[in-house]
Protein backbone atom coordinates (compact mmCIF):
# COMPACT_ATOMS: atom_id res chain seq x y z
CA UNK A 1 113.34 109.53 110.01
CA UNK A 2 114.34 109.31 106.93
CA UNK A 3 117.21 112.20 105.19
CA UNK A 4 116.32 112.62 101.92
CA UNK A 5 112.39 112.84 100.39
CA UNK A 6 111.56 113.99 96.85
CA UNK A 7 109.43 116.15 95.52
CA UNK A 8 107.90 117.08 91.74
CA UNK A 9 109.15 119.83 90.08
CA UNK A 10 106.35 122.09 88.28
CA UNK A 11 107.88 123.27 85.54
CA UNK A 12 109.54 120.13 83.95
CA UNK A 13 107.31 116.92 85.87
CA UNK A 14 110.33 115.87 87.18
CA UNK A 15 111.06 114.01 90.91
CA UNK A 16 113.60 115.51 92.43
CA UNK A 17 115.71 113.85 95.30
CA UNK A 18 116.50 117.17 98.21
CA UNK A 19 117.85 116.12 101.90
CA UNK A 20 116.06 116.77 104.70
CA UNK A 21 117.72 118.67 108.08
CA UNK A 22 115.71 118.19 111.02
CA UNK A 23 117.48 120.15 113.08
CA UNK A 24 116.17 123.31 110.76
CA UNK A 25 112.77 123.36 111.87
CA UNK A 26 109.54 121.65 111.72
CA UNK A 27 109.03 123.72 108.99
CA UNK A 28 111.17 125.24 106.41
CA UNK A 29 110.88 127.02 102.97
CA UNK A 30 114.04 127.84 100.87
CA UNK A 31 114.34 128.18 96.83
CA UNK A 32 116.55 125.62 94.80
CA UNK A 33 116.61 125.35 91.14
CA UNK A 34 115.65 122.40 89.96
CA UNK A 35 118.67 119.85 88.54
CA UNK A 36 116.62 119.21 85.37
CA UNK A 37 115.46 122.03 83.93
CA UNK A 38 117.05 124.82 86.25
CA UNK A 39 113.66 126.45 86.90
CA UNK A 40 113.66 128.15 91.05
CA UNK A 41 111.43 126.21 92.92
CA UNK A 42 110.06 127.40 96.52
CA UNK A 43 110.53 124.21 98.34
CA UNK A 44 108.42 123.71 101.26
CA UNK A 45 108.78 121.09 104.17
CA UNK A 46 106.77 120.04 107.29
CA UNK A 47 108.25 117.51 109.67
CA UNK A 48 105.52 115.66 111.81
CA UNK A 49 106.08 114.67 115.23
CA UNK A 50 106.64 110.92 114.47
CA UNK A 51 109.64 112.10 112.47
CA UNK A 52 107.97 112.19 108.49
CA UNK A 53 108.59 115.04 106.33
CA UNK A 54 106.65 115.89 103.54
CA UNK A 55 107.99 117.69 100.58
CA UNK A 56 106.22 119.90 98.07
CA UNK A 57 107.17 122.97 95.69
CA UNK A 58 105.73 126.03 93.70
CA UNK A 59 107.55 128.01 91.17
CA UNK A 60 108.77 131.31 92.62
């Protein structure tokens, strides 16, 4: 598994580089602003069983 996966961010179209922590769950939800343009993004991500993680985000 990889420790870092990126997602876009929705307000600015940027990608954004955020680690990923297995050991916090198969799935996991937290708000960071984004880097860019500061805007609070809900960050989801899901884990699969072979170890992936996908990485997506809404505005809160």
């Amino acid at each position: 598994m990889r420790d870092e996966a990126t997602y876009i961010c929705d307000s600015c179209g940027e990608e954004i580089v955020v680690p990923v922590d297995p050991s916090a769950g198969e799935s996991q939800e937290y708000v960071e602003d984004c880097p860019v343009c500061c805007c609070p993004n809900v960050i989801h991500v899901e884990i699969d069983d072979d170890g992936s993680a996908r990485v997506w985000s809404e505005p809160e």
